[in-house]
C-alpha atoms as a PDB file:
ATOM      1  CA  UNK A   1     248.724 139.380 176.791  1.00  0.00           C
ATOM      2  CA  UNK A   2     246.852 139.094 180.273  1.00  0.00           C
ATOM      3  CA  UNK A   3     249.465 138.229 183.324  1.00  0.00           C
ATOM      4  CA  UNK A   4     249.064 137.399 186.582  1.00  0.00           C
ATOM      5  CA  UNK A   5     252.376 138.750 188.649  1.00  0.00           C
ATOM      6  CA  UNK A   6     253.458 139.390 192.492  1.00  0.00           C
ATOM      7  CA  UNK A   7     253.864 142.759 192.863  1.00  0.00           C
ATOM      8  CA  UNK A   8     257.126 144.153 193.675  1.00  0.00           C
ATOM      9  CA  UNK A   9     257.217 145.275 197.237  1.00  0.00           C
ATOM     10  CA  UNK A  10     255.440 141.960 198.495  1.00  0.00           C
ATOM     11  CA  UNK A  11     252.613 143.394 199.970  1.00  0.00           C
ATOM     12  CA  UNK A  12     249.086 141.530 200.480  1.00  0.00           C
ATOM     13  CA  UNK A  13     247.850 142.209 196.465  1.00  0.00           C
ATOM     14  CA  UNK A  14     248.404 141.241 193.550  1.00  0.00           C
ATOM     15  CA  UNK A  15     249.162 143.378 190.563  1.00  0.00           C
ATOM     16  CA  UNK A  16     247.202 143.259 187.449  1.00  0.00           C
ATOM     17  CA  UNK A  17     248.383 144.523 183.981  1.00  0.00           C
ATOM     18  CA  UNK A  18     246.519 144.349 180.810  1.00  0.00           C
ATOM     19  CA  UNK A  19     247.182 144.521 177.191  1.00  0.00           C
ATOM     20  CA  UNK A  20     244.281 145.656 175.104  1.00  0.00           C
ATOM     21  CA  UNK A  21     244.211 145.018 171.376  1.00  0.00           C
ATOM     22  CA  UNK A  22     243.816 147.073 168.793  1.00  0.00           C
ATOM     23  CA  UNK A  23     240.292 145.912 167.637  1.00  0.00           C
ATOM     24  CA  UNK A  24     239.056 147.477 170.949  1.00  0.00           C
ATOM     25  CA  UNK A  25     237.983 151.164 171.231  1.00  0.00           C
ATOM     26  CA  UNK A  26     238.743 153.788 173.646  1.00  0.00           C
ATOM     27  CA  UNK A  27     242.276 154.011 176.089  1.00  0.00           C
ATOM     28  CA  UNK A  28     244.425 151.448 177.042  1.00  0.00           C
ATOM     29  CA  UNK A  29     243.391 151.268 180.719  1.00  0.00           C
ATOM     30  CA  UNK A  30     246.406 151.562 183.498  1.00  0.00           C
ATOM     31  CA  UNK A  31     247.299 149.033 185.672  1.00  0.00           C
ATOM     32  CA  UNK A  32     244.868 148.284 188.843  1.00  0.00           C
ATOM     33  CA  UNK A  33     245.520 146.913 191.953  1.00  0.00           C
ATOM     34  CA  UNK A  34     242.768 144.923 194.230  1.00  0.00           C
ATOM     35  CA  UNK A  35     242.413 145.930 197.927  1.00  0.00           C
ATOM     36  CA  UNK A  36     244.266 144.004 200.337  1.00  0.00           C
ATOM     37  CA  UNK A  37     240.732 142.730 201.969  1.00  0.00           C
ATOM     38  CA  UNK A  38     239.485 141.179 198.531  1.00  0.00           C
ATOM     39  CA  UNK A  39     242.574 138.879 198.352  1.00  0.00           C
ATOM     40  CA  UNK A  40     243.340 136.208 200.549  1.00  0.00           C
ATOM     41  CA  UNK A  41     247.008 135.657 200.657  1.00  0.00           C
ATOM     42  CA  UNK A  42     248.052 132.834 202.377  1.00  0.00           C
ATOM     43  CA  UNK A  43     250.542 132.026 205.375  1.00  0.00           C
ATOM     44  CA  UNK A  44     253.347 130.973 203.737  1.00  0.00           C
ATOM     45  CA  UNK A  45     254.449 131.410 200.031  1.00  0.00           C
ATOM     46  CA  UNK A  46     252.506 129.493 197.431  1.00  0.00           C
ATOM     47  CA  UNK A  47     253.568 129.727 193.768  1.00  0.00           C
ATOM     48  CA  UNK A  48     251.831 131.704 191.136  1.00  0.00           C
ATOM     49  CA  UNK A  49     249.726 128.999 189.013  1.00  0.00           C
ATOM     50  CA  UNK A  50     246.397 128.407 188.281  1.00  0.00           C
ATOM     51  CA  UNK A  51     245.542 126.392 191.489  1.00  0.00           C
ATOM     52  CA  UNK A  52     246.787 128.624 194.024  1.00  0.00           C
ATOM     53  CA  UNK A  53     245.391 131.835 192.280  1.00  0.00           C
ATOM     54  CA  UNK A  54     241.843 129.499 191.949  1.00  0.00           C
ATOM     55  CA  UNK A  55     242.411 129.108 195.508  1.00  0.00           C
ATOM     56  CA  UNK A  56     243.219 132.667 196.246  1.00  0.00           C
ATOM     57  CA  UNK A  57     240.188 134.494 194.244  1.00  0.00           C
ATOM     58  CA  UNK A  58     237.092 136.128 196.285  1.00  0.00           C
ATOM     59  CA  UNK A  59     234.434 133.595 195.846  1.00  0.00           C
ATOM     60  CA  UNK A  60     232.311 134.789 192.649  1.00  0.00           C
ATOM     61  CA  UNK A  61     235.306 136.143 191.450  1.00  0.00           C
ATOM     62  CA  UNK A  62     236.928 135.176 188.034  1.00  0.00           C
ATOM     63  CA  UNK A  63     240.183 134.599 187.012  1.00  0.00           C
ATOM     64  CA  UNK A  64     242.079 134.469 183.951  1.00  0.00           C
ATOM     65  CA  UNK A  65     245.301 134.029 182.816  1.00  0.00           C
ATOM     66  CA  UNK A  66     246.883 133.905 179.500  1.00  0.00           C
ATOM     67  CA  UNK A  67     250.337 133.842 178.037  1.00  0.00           C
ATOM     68  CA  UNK A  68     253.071 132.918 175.498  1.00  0.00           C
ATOM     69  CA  UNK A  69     254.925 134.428 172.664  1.00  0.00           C
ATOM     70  CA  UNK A  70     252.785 136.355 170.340  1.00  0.00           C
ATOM     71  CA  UNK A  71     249.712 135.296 172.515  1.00  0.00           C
ATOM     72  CA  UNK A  72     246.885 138.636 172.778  1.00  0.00           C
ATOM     73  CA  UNK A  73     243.991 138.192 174.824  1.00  0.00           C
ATOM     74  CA  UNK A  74     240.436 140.347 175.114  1.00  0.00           C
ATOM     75  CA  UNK A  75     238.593 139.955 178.046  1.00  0.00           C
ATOM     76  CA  UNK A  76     235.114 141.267 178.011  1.00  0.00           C
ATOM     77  CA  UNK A  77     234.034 142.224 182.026  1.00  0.00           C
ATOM     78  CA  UNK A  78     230.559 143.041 181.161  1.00  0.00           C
ATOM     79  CA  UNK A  79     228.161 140.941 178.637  1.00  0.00           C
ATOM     80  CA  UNK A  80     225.056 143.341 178.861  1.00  0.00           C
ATOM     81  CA  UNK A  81     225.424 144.313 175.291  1.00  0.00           C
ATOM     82  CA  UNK A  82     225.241 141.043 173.609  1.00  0.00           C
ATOM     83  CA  UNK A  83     221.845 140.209 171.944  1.00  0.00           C
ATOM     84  CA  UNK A  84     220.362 136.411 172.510  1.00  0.00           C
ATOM     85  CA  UNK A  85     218.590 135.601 169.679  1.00  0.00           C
ATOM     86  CA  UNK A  86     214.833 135.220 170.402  1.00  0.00           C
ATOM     87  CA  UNK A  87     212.878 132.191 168.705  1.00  0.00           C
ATOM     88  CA  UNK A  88     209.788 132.832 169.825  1.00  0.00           C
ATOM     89  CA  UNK A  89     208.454 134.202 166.736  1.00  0.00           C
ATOM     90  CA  UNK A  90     207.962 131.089 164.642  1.00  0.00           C
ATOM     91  CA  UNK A  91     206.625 128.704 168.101  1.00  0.00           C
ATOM     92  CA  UNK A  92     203.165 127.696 168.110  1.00  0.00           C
ATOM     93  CA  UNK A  93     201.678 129.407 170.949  1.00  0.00           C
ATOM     94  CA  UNK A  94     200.690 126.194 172.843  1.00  0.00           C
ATOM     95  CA  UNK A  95     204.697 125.499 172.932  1.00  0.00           C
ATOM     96  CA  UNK A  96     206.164 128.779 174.197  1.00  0.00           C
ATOM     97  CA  UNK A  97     205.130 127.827 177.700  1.00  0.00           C
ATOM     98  CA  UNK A  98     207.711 125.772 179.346  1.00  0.00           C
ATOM     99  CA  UNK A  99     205.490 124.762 182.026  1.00  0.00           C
ATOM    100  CA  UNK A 100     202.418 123.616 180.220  1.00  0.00           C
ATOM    101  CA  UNK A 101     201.980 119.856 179.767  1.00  0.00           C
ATOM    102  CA  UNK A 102     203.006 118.331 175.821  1.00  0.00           C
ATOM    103  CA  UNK A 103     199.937 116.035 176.000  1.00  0.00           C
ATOM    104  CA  UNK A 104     197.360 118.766 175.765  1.00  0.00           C
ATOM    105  CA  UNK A 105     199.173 119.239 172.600  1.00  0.00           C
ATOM    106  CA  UNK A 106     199.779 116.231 171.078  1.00  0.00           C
ATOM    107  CA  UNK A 107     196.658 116.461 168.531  1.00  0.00           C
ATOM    108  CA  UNK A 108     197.658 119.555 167.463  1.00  0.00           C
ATOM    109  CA  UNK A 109     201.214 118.275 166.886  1.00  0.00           C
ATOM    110  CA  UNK A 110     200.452 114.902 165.294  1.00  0.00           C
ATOM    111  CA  UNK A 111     198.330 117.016 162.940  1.00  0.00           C
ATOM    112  CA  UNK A 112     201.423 119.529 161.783  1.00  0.00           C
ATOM    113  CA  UNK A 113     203.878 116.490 161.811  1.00  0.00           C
ATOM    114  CA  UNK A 114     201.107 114.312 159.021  1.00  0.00           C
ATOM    115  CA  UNK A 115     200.283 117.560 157.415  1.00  0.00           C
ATOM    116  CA  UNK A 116     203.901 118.112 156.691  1.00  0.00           C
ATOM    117  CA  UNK A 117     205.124 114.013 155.723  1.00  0.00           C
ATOM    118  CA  UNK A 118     201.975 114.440 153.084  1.00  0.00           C
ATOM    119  CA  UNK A 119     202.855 117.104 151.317  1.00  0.00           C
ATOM    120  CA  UNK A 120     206.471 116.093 151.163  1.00  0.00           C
ATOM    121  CA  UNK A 121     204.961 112.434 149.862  1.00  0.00           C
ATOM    122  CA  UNK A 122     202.969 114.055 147.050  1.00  0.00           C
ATOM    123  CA  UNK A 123     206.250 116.055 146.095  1.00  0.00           C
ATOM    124  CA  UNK A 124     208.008 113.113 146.180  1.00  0.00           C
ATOM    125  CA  UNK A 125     205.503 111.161 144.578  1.00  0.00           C
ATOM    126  CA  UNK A 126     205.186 114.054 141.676  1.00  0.00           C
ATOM    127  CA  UNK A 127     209.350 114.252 141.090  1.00  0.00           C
ATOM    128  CA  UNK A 128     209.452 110.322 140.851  1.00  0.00           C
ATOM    129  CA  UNK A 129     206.372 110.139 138.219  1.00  0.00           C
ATOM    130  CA  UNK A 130     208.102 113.237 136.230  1.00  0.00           C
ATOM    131  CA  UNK A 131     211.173 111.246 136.792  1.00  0.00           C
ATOM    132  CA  UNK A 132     210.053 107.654 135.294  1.00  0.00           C
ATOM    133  CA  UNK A 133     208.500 109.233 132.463  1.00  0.00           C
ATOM    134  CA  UNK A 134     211.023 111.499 131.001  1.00  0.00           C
ATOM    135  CA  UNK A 135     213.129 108.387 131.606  1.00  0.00           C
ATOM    136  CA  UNK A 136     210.722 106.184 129.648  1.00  0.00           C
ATOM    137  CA  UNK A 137     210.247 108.475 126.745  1.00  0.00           C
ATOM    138  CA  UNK A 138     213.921 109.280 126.255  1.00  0.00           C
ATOM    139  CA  UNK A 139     214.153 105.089 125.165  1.00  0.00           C
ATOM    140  CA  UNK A 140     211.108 105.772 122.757  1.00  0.00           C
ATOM    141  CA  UNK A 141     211.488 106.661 118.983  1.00  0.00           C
ATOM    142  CA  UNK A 142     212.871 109.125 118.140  1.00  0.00           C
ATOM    143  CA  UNK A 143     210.461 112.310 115.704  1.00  0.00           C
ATOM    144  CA  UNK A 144     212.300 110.951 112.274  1.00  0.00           C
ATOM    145  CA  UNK A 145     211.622 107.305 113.235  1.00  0.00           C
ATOM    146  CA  UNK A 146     207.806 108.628 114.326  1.00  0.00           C
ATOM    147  CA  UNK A 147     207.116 110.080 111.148  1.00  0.00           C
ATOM    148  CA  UNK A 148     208.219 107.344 109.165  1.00  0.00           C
ATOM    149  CA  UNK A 149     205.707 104.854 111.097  1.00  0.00           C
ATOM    150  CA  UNK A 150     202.669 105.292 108.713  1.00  0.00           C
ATOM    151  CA  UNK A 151     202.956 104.838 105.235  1.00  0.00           C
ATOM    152  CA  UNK A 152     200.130 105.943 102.677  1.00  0.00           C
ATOM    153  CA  UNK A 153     199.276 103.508  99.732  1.00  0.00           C
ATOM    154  CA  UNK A 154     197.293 104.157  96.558  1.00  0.00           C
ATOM    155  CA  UNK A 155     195.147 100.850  95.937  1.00  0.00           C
ATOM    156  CA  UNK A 156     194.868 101.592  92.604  1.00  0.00           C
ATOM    157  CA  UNK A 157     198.315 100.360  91.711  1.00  0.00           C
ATOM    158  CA  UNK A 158     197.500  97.432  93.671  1.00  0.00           C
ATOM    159  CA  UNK A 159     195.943  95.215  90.337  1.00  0.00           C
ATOM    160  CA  UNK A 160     193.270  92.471  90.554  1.00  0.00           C
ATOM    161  CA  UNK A 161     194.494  89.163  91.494  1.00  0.00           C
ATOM    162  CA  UNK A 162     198.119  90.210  92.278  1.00  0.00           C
ATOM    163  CA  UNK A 163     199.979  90.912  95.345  1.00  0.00           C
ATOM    164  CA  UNK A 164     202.488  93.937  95.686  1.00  0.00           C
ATOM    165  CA  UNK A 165     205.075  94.560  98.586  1.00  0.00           C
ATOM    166  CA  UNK A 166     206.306  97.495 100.558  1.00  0.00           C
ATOM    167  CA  UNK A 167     208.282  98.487 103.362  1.00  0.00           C
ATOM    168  CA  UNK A 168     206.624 100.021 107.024  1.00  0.00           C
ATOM    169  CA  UNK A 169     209.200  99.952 109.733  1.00  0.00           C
ATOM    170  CA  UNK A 170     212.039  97.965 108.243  1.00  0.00           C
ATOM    171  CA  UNK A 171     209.262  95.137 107.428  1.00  0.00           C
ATOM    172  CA  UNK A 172     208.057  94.005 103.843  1.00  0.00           C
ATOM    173  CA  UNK A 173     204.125  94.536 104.112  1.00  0.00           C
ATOM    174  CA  UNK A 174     201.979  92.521 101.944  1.00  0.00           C
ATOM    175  CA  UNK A 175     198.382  94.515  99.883  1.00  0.00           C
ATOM    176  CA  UNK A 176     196.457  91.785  98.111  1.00  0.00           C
ATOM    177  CA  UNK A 177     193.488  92.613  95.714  1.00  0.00           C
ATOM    178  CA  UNK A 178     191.364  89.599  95.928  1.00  0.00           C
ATOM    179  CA  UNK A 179     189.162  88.802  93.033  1.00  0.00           C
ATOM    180  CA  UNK A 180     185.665  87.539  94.086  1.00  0.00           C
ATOM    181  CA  UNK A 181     186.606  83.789  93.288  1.00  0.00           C
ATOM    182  CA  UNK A 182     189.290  83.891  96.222  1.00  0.00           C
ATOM    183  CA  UNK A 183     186.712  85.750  98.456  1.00  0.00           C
ATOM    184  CA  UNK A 184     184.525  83.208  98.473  1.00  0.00           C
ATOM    185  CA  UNK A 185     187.036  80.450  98.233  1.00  0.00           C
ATOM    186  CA  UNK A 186     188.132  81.543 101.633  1.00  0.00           C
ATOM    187  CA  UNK A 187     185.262  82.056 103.912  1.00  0.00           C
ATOM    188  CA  UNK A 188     184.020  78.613 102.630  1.00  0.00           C
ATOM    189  CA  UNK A 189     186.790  77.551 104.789  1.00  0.00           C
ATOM    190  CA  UNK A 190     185.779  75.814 107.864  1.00  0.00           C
ATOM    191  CA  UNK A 191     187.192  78.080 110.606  1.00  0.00           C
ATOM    192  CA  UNK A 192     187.634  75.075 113.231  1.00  0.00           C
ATOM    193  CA  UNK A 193     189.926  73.236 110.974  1.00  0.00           C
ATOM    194  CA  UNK A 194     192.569  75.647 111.172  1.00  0.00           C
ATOM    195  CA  UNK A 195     195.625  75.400 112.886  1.00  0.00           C
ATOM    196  CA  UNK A 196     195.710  79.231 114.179  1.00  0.00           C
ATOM    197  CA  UNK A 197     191.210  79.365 113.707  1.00  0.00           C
ATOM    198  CA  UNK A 198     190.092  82.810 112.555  1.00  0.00           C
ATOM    199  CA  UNK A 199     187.608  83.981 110.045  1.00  0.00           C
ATOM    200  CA  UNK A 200     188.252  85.462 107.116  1.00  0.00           C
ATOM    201  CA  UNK A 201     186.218  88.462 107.307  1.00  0.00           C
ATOM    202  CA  UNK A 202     187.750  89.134 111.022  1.00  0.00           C
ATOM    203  CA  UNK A 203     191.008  89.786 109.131  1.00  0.00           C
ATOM    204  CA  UNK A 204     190.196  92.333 106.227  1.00  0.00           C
ATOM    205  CA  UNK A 205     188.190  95.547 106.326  1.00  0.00           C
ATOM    206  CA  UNK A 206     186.940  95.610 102.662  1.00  0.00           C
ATOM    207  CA  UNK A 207     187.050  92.131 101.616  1.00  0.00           C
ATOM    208  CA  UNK A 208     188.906  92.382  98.347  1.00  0.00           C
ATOM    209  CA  UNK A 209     191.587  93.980  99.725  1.00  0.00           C
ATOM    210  CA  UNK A 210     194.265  91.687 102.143  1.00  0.00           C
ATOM    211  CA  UNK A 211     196.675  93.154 104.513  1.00  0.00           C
ATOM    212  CA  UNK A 212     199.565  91.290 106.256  1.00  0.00           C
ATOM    213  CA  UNK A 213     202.815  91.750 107.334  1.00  0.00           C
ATOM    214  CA  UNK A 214     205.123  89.431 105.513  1.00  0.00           C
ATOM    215  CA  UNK A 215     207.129  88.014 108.123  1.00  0.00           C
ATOM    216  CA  UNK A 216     206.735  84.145 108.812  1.00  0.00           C
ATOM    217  CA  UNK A 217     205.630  83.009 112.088  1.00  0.00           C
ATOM    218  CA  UNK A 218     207.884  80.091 112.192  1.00  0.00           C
ATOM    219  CA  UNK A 219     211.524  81.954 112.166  1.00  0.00           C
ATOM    220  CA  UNK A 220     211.171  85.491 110.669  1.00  0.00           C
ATOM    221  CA  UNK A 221     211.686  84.248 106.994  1.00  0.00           C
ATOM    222  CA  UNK A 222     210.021  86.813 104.391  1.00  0.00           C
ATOM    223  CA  UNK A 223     207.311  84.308 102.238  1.00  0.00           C
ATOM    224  CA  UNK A 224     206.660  84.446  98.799  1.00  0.00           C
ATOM    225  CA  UNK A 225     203.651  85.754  97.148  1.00  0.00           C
ATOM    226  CA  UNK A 226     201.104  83.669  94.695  1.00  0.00           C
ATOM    227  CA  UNK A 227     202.453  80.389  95.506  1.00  0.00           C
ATOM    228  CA  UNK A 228     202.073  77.721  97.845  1.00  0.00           C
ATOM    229  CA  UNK A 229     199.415  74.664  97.582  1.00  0.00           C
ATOM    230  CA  UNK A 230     196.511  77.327  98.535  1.00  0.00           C
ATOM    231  CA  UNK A 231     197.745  80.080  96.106  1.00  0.00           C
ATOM    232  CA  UNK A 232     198.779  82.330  98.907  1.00  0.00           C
ATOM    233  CA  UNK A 233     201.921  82.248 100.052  1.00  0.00           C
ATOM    234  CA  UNK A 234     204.921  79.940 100.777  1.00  0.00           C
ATOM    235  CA  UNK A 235     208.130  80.207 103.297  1.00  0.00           C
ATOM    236  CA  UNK A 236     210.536  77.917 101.144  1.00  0.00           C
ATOM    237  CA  UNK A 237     213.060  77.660 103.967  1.00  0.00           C
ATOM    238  CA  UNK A 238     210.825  75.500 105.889  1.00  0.00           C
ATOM    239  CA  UNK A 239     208.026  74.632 103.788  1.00  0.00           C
ATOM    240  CA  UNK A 240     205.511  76.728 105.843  1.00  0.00           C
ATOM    241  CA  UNK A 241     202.135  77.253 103.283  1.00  0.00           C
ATOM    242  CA  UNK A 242     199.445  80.182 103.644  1.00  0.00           C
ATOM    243  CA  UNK A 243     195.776  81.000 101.699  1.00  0.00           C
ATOM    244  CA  UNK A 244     194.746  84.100 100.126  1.00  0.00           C
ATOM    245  CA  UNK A 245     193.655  85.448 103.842  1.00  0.00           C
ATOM    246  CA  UNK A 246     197.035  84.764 105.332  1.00  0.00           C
ATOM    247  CA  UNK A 247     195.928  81.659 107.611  1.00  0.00           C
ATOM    248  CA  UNK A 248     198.650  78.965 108.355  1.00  0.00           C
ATOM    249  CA  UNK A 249     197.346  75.782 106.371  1.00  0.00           C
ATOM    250  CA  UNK A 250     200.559  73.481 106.638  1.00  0.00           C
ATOM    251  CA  UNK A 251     204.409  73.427 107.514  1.00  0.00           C
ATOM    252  CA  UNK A 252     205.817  74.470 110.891  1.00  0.00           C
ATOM    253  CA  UNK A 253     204.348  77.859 111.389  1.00  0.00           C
ATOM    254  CA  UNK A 254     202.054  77.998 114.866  1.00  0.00           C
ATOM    255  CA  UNK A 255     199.855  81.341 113.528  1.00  0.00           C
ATOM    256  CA  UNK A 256     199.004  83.274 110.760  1.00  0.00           C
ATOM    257  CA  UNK A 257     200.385  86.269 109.029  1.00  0.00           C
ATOM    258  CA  UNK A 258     199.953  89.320 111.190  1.00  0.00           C
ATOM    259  CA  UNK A 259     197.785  92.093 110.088  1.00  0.00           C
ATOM    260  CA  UNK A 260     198.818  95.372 111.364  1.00  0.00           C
ATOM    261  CA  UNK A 261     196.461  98.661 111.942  1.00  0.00           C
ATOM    262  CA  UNK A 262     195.421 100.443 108.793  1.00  0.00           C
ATOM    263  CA  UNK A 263     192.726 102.166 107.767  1.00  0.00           C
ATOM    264  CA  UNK A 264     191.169 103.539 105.081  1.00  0.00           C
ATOM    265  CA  UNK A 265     190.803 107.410 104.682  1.00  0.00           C
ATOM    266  CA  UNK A 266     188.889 107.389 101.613  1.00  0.00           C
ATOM    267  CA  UNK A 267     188.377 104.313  98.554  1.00  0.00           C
ATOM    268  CA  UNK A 268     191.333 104.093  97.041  1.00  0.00           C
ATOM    269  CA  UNK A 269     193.643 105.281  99.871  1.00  0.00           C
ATOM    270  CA  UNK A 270     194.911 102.920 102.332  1.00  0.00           C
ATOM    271  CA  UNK A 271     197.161 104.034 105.661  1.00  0.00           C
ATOM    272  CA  UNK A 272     199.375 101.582 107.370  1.00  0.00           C
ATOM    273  CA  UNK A 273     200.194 102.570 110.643  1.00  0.00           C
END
């Protein structure tokens, strides 16, 4: 604790007495006393508080004074040993004088300042693109689902003249072997009379085999094979009738069977998918 105190004998000084922690090294220094023509003491009595001991100090002089219960004070009197950090290091030379005028850098400035908002924009551009499509691809199908997406068919269980039915992705798929009387009985058809127009040989690959998807276009009912009034197929649930190439030829469906991808990896193997 750091005190401030008349000394005893009322002479023209004033006692100081210090307390030193136990942090600091060396001696606890002995009490001091300033000389009598460092102090001005005034004329008549004054109290001891901060104003009149302000108003008391040699000019340049400082003054502190601390107290309370349990209250320890350090005063450093010299400041020589503490290091100011030094900055100087990472300035562009052009900036270290404080005299020099900031327009003759500007340029040089700008430049740093666009160099800098680019490359953070491409980072930023790269972490939202990674972003978006890990976030797209996690609502994609799953590897199970993937795998299950093409199915391979043997045509040669698929007889003349009859239609047989499988399943790709939840859906019944129509394979049709044609015979050659139903080939030609279809592109005889004139294409601009149809309700959804499309050629026949625009819908097959190989023309005695049809593909379609057996899903009416009118509400998502599942038509039946071989009948109808064109010996195609027929929705019964609203009357909806298709040919032997899958083309909407009466009722309330608006377009024709869909025909998905497939190919054909050799003659008598056919993949859906």
């Amino acid at each position: 604790m750091l005190k401030l105190v008349k000394s005893p004998n009322l002479s023209n000084c004033i006692k100081v007495s210090k307390q030193v922690i136990g942090s600091v090294t060396g001696e606890v220094s002995e009490p001091f006393s300033l000389p009598k023509e460092s102090v001005k003491v005034p004329d008549s009595p004054l109290k001891l508080n901060a104003f009149s001991l302000a108003a008391s100090a040699p000019k340049g002089q400082l003054l502190v004074q601390a107290g309370g219960f349990g209250v320890v004070a350090q005063i450093r009197h010299a400041h020589t040993d503490v290091q100011v950090p030094d900055f100087d290091y990472y300035r562009r030379d052009e900036l270290k004088d404080p005299t020099a005028i900031a327009r003759d850098s500007e340029s040089s400035r700008r430049l740093t300042s666009y160099m800098c908002l680019a490359a953070g924009g491409m980072g930023a551009a790269y972490a939202a693109k990674n972003t978006i499509t890990k976030f797209v691809s996690s609502m994609g199908a799953a590897a199970d689902v993937l795998a299950l997406a093409k199915i391979e068919v043997n045509l040669n269980d698929v007889p003349e003249g009859k239609n047989v039915t499988f399943k790709w992705r939840g859906k019944p798929l129509f394979i049709r072997h044609r015979t050659q009387a139903e080939i030609e009985k279809e592109r005889s058809v004139t294409v601009e009379s149809l309700r959804d127009p499309q050629a026949d040989e625009d819908r097959v690959t190989k023309p005695e085999f049809l593909v379609v998807i057996g899903v009416c276009t009118h509400l998502g009912c599942v038509p039946l094979p071989n009948v109808g009034d064109y010996g195609g197929y027929f929705c019964p649930c609203h009357g909806s009738h298709y040919d032997v190439s899958g083309r909407v030829r009466k009722g309330p469906a608006p377009l024709n069977l869909e025909v998905p991808p497939y190919e054909y990896t050799s003659d008598s193997t056919l993949v859906v998918g």
